[in-house]
C-alpha atoms as a PDB file:
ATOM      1  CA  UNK A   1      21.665   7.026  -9.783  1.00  0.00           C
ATOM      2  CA  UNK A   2      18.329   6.688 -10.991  1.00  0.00           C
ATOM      3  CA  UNK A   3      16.061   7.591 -13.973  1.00  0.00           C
ATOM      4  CA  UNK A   4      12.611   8.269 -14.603  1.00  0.00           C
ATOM      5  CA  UNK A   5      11.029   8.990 -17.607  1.00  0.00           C
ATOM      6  CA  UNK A   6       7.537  11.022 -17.761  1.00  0.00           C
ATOM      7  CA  UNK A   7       5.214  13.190 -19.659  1.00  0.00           C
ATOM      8  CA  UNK A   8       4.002  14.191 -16.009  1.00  0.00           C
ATOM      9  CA  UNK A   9       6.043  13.746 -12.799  1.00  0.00           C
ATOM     10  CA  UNK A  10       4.686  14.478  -9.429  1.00  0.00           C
ATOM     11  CA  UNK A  11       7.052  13.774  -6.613  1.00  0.00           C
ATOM     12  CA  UNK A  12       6.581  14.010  -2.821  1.00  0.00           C
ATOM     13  CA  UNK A  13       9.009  14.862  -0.357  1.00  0.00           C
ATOM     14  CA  UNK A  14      11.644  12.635   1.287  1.00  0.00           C
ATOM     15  CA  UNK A  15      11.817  10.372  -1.283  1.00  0.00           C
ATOM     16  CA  UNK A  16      14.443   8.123  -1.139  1.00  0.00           C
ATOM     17  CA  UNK A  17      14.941   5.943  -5.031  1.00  0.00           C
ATOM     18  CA  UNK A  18      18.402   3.755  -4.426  1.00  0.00           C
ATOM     19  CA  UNK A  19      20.526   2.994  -7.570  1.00  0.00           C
ATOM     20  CA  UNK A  20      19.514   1.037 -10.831  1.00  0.00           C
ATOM     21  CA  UNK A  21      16.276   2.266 -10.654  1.00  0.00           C
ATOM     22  CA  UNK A  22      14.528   2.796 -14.194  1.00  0.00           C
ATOM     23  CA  UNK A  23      10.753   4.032 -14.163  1.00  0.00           C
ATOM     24  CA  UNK A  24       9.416   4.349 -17.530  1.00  0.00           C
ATOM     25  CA  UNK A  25       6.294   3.813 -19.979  1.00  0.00           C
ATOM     26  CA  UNK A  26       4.898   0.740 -21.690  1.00  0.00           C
ATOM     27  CA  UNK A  27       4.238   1.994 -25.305  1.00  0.00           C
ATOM     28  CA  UNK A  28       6.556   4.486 -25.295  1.00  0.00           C
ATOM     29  CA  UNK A  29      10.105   5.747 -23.381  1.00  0.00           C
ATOM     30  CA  UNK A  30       8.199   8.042 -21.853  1.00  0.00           C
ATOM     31  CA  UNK A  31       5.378   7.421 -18.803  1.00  0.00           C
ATOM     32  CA  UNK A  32       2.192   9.439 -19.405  1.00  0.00           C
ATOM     33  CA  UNK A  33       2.242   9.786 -15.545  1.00  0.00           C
ATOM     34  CA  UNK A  34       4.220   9.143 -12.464  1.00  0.00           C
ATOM     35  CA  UNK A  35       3.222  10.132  -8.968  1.00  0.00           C
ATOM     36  CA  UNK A  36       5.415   9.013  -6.448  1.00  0.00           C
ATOM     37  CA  UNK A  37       3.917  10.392  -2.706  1.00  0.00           C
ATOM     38  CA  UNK A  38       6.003  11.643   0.389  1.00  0.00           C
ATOM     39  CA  UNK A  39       8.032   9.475   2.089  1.00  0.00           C
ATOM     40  CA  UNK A  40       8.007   6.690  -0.677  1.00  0.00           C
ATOM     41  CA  UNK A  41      10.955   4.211  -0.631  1.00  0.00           C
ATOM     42  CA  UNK A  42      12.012   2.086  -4.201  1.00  0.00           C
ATOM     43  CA  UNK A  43      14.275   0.142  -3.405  1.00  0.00           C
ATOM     44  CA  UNK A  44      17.467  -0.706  -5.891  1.00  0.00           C
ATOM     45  CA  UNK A  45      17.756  -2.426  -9.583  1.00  0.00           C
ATOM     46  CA  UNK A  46      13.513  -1.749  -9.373  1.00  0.00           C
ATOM     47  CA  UNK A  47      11.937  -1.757 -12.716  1.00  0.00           C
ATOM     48  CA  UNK A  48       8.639  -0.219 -13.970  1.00  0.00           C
ATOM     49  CA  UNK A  49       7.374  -0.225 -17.577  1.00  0.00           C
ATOM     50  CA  UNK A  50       3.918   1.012 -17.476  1.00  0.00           C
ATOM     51  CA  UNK A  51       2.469   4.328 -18.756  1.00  0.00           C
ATOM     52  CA  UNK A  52       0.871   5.441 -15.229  1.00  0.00           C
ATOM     53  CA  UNK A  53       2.224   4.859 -12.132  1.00  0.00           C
ATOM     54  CA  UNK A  54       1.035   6.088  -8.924  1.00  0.00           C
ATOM     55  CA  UNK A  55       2.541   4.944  -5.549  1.00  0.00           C
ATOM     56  CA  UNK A  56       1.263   6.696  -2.290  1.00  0.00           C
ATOM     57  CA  UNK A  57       3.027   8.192   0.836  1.00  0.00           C
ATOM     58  CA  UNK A  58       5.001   6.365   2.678  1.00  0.00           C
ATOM     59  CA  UNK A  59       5.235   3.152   1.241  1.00  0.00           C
ATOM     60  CA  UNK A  60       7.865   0.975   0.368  1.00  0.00           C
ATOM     61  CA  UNK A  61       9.274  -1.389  -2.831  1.00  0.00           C
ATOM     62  CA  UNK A  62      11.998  -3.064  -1.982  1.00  0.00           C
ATOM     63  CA  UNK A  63      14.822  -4.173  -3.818  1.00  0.00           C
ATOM     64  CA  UNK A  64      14.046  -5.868  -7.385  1.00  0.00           C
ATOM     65  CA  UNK A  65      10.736  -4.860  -7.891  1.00  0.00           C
ATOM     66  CA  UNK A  66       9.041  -4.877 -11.077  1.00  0.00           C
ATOM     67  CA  UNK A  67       6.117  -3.093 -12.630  1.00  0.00           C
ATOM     68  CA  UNK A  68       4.677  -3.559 -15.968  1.00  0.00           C
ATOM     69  CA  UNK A  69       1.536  -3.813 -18.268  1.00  0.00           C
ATOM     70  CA  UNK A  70      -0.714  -2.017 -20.167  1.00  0.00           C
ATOM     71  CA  UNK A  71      -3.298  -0.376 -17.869  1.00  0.00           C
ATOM     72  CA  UNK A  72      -2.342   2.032 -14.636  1.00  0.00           C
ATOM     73  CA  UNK A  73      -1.031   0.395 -11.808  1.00  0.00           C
ATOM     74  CA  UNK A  74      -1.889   2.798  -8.583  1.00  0.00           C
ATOM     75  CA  UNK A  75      -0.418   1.659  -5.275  1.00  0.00           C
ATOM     76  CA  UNK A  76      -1.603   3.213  -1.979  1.00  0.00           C
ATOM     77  CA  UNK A  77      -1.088   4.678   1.359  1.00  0.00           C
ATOM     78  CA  UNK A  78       1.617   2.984   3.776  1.00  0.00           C
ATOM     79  CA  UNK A  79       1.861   0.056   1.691  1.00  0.00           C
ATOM     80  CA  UNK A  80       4.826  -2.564   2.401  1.00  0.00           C
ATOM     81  CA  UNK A  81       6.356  -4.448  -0.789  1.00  0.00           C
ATOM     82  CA  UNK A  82       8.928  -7.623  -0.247  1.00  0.00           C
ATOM     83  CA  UNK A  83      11.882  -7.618  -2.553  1.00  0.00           C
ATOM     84  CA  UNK A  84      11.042  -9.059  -5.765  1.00  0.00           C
ATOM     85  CA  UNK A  85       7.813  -8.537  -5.835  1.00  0.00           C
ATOM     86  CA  UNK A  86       5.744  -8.390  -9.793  1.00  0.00           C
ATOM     87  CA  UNK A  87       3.154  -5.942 -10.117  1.00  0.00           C
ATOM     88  CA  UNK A  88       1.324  -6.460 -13.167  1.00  0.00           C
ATOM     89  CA  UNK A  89      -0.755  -4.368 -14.824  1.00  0.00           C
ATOM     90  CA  UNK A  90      -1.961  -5.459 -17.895  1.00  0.00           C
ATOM     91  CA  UNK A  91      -5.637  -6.189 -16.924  1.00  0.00           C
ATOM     92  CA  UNK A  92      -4.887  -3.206 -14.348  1.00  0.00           C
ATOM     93  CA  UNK A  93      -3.663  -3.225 -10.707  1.00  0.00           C
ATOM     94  CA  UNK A  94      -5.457  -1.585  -7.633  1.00  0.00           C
ATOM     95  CA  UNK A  95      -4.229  -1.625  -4.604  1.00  0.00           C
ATOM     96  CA  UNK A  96      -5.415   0.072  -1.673  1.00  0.00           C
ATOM     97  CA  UNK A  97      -4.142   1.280   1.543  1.00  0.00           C
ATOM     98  CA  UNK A  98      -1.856  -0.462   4.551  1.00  0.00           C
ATOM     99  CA  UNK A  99      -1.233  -3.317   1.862  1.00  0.00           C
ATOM    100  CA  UNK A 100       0.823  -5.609   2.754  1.00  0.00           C
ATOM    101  CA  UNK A 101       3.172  -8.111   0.234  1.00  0.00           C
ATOM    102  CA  UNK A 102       5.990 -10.433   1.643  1.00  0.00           C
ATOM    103  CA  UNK A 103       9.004 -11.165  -0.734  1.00  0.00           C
ATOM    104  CA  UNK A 104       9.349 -12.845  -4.149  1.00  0.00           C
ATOM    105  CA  UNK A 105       5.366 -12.552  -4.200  1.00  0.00           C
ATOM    106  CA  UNK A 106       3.232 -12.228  -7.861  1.00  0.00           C
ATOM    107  CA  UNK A 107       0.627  -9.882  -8.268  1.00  0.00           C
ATOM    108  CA  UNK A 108      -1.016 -11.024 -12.032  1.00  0.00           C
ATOM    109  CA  UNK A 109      -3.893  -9.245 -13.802  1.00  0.00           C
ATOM    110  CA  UNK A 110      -3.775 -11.954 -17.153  1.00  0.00           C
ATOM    111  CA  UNK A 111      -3.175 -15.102 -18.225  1.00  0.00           C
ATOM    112  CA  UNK A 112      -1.498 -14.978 -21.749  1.00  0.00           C
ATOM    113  CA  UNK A 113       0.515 -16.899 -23.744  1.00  0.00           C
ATOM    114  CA  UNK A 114      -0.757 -20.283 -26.249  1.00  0.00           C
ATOM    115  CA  UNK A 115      -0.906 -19.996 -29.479  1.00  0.00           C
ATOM    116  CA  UNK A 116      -4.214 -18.884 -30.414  1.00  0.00           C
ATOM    117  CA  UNK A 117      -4.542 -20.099 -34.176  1.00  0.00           C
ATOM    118  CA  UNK A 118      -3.982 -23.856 -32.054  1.00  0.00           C
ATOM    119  CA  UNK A 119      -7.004 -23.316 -30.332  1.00  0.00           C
ATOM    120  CA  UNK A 120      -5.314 -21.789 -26.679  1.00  0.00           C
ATOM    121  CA  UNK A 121      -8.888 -20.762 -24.325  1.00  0.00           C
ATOM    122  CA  UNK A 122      -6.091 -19.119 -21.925  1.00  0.00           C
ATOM    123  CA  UNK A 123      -5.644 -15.471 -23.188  1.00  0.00           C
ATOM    124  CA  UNK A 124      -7.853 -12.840 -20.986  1.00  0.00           C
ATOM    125  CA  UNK A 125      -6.920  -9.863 -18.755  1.00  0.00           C
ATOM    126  CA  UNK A 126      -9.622  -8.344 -16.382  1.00  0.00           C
ATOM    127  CA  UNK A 127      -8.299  -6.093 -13.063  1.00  0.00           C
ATOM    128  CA  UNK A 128      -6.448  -7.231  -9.952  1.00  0.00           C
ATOM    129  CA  UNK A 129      -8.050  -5.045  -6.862  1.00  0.00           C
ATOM    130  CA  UNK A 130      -6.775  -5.246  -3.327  1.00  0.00           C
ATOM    131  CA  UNK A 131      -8.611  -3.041  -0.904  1.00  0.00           C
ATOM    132  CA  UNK A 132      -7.359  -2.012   1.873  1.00  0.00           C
ATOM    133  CA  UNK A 133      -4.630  -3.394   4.771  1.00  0.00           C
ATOM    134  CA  UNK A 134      -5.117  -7.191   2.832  1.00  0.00           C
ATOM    135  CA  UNK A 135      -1.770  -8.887   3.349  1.00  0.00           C
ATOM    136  CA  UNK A 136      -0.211 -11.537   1.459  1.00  0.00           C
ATOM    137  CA  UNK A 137       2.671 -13.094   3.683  1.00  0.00           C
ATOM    138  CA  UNK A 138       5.073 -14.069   1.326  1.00  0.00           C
ATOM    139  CA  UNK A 139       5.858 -15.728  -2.311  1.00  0.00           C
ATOM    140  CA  UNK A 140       2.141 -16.155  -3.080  1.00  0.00           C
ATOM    141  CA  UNK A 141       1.244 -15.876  -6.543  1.00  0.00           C
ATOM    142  CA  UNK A 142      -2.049 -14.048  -7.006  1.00  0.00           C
ATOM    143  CA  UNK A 143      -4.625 -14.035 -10.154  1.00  0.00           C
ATOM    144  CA  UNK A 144      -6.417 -11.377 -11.288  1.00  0.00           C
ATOM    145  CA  UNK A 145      -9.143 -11.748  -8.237  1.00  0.00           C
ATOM    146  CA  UNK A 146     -10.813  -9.607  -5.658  1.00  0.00           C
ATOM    147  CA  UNK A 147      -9.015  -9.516  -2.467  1.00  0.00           C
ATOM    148  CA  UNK A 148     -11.755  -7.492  -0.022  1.00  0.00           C
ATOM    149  CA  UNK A 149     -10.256  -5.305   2.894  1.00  0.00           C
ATOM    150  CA  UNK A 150      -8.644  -7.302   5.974  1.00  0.00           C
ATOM    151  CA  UNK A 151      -8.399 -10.596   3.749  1.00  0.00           C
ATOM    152  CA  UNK A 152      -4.557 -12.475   4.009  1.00  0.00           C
ATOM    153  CA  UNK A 153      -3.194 -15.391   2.473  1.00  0.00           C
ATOM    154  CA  UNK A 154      -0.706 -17.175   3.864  1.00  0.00           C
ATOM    155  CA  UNK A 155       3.025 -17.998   2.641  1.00  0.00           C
ATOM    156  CA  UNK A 156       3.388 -19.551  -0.422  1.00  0.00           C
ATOM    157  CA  UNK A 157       0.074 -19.444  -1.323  1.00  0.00           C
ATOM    158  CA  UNK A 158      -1.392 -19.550  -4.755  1.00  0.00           C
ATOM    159  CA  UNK A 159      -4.758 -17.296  -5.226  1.00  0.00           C
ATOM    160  CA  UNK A 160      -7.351 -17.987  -8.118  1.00  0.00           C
ATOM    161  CA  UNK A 161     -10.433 -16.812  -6.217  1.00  0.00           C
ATOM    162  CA  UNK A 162     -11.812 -13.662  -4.580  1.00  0.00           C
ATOM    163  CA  UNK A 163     -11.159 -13.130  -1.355  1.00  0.00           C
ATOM    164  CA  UNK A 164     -13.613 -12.601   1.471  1.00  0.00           C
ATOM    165  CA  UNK A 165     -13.214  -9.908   3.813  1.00  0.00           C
ATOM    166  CA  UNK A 166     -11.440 -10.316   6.886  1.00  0.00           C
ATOM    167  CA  UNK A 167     -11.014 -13.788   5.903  1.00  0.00           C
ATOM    168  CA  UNK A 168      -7.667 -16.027   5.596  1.00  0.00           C
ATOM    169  CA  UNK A 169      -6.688 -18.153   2.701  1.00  0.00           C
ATOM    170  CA  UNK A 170      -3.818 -20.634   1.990  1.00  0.00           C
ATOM    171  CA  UNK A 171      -2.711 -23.560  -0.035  1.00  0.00           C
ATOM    172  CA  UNK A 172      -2.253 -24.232  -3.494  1.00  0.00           C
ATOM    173  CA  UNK A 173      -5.225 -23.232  -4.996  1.00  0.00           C
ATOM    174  CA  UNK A 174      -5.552 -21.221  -1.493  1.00  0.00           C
ATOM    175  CA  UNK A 175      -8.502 -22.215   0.302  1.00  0.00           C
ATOM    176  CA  UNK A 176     -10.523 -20.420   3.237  1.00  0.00           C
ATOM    177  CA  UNK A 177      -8.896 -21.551   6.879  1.00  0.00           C
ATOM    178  CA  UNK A 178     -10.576 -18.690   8.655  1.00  0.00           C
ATOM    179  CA  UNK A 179     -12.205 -21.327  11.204  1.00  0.00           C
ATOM    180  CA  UNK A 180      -8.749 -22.910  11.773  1.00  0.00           C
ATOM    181  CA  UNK A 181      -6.862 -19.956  12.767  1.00  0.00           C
ATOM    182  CA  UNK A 182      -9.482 -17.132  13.123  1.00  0.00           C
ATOM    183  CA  UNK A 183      -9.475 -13.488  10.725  1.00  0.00           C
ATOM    184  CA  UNK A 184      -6.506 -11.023  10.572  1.00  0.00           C
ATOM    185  CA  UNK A 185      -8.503  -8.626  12.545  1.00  0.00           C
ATOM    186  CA  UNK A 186     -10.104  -8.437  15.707  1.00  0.00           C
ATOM    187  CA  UNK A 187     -12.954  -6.117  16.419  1.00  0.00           C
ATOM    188  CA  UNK A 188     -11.515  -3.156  18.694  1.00  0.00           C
ATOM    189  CA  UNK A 189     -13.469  -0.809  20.505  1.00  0.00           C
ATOM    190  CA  UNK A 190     -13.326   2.583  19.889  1.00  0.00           C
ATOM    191  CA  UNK A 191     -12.567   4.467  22.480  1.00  0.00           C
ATOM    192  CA  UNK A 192      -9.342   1.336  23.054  1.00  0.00           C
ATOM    193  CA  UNK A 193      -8.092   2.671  19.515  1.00  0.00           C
ATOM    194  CA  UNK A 194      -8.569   6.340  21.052  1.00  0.00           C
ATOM    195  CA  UNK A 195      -6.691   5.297  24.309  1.00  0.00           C
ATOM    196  CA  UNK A 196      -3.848   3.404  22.635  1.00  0.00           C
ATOM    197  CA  UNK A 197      -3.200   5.954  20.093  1.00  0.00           C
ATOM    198  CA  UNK A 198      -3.042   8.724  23.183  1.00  0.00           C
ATOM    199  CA  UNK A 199      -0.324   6.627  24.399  1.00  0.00           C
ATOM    200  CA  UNK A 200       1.427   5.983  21.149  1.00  0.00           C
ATOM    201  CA  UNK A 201       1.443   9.873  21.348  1.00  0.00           C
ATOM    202  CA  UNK A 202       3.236  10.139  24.421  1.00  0.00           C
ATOM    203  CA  UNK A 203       6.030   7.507  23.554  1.00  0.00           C
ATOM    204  CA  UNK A 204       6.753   9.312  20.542  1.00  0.00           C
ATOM    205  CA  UNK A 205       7.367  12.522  22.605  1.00  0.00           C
ATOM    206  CA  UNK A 206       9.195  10.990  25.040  1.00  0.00           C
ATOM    207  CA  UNK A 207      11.514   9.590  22.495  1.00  0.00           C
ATOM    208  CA  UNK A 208      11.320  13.033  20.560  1.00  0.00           C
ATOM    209  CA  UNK A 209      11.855  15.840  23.285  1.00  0.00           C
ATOM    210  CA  UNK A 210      13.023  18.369  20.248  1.00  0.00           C
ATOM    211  CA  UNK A 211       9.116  18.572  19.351  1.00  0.00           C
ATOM    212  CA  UNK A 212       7.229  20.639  20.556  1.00  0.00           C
ATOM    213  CA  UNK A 213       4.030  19.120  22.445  1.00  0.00           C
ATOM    214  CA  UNK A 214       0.537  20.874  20.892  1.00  0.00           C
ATOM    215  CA  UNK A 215       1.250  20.150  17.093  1.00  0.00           C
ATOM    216  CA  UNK A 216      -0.320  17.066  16.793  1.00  0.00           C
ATOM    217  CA  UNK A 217      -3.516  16.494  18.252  1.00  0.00           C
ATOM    218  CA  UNK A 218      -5.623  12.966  18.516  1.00  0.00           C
ATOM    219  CA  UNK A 219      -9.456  12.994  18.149  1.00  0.00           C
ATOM    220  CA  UNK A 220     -11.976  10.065  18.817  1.00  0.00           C
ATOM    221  CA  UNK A 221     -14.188  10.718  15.693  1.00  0.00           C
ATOM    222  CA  UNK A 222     -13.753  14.648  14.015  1.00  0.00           C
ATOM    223  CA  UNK A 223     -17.661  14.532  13.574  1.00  0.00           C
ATOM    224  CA  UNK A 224     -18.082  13.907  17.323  1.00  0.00           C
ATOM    225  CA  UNK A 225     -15.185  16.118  18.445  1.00  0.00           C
ATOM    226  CA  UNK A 226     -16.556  19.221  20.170  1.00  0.00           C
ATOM    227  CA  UNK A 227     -14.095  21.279  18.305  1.00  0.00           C
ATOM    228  CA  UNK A 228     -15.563  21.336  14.883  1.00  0.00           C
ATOM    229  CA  UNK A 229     -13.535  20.997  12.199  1.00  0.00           C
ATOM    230  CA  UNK A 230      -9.628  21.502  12.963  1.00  0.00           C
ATOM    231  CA  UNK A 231      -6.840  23.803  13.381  1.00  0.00           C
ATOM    232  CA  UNK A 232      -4.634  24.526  10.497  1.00  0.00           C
ATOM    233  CA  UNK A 233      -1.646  24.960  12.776  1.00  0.00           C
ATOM    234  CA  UNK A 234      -2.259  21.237  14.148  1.00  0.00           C
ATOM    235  CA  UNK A 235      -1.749  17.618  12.681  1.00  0.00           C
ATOM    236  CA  UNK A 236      -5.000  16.232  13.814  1.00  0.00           C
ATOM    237  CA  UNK A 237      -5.288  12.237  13.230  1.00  0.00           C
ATOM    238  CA  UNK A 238      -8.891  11.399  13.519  1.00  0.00           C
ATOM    239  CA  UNK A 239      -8.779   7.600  14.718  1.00  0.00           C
ATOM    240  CA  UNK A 240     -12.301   6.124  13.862  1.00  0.00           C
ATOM    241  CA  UNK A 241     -11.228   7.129   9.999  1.00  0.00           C
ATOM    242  CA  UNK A 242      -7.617   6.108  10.639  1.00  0.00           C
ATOM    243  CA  UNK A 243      -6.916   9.811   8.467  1.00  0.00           C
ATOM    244  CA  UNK A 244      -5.211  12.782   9.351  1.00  0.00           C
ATOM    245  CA  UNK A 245      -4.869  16.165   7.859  1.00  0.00           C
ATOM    246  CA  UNK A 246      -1.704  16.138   5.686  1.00  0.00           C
ATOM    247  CA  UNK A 247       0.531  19.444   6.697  1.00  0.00           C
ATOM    248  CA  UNK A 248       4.148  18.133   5.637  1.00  0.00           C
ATOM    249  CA  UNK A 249       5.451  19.121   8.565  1.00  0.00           C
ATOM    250  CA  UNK A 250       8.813  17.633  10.423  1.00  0.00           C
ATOM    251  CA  UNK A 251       6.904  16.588  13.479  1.00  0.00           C
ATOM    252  CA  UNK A 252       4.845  14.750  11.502  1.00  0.00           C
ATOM    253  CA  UNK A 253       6.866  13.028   9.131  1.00  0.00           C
ATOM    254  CA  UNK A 254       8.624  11.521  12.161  1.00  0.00           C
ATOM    255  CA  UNK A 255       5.354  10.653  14.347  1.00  0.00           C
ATOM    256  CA  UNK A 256       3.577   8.536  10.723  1.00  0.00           C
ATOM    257  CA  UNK A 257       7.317   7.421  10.764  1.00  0.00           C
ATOM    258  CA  UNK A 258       6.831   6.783  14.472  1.00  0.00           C
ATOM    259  CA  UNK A 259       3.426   4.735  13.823  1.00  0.00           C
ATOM    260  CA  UNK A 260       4.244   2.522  11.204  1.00  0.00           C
ATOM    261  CA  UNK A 261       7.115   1.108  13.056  1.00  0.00           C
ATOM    262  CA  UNK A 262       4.371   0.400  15.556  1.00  0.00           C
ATOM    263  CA  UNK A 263       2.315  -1.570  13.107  1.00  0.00           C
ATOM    264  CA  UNK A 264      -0.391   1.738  13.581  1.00  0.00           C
ATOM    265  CA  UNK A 265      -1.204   3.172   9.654  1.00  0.00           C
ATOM    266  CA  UNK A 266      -3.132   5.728   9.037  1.00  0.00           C
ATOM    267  CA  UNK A 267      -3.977   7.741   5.624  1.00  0.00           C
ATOM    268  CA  UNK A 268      -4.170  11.377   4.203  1.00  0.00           C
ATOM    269  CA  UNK A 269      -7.649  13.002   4.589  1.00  0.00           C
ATOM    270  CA  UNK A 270      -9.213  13.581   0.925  1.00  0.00           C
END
């Protein structure tokens, strides 16, 4: 069993919330907001004390995880969170899409706790923002910082200092090794995204013979596609925006199912 506690409650389907789980607010029992996305996985004796809450489709907290502070914390698309992982909140959390957070990892928006009449300079909060698919490998501890899209630190490491995009940190404080071992990301061509995603298609139908073939379509670029716009009867995942047309249907829980076991993510169309 599980309980959650909220002024507001949005949930998605096909949530799955194992035992022990308590989601509640920060000032009072109740949340002013939860909104927990399709597909979302919290995994059991997770804690959250914060008085808005947002966690998008299809990601995952495991086991142990804990949420709390004073400001929203708002957790995106496809997002993967190690067991024991700390979300804080109280100088507000941000994290984007295809995120990435290996186990017993610390995710800090403040620095609070000397005695201030004693003259303590180490009481501040300011936000934490991760943009999108930045990964930290496992039990780094991260300050309030910028981490910019495609950045990763490496295990262990301990992050004062914004992160540069597509750029890899590690050590304690983490340092920039991006010339040592090269950038998370290597530039792809598109019509090799297009190509590989076609054939992610086909395994999935191979393995799936039950679905029918025709409801999900694959597009280069929707604003280059000579169909304009697209069909309400059809999944269509556009792959230069990495976003698809959200329809809820069984086919396409199991092919986004399908892709993130393949390491492919891709994210609800506004």
């Amino acid at each position: 069993m599980y309980e959650i506690y909220a002024e507001e409650l949005i949930m998605g389907q096909n949530v799955v919330i194992e035992d022990d789980v308590v989601l509640q607010g920060r000032s009072s029992k109740k949340a002013k907001r939860i909104v927990i996305g399709d597909n979302v996985f919290i995994g059991a004796h997770s804690r959250g004390y914060v008085d808005v809450l947002e966690i998008g489709d299809y990601s995952m907290l495991h086991n142990h995880a804990l949420i709390a502070g004073d400001l929203p914390c708002r957790i995106g698309t496809c997002g993967w969170f190690g067991q024991h992982t700390i979300f804080n909140s109280t100088g507000g959390l941000t994290i984007g899409n295809a995120v990435g957070v290996g186990a017993y990892s610390q995710l800090w928006s403040h620095i609070r706790h000397g005695d201030v009449l004693e003259g303590c300079r180490f009481n501040s909060a300011k936000p934490l923002i991760i943009e999108d698919d930045v990964w930290f490998v496992g039990h780094c501890i991260v300050s309030p910082v910028l981490a910019r899209k495609k950045s990763m630190a490496m295990v262990g490491s301990v992050v004062t200092r914004d992160m540069e995009e597509n750029h890899v940190y590690a050590g304690v404080p983490a340092k920039d090794v991006t010339d040592k071992v090269g950038p998370q990301f290597a530039e792809v061509d598109g019509d090799e995204k297009y190509q590989k995603m076609l054939a992610m298609l086909e395994r999935f139908h191979a393995l799936h013979p039950q679905f029918a073939r025709g409801e999900i379509r694959v597009v280069r670029s929707l604003a280059e596609d000579e169909v304009a716009g697209f069909d309400d009867e059809v999944t269509t995942f556009d792959v230069a925006t990495r976003t698809y047309n959200r329809r809820r249907t069984p086919q396409e829980f199991a092919f986004m199912k399908f892709l993130l076991a393949e390491l492919a993510k891709f994210f609800p169309r506004a």
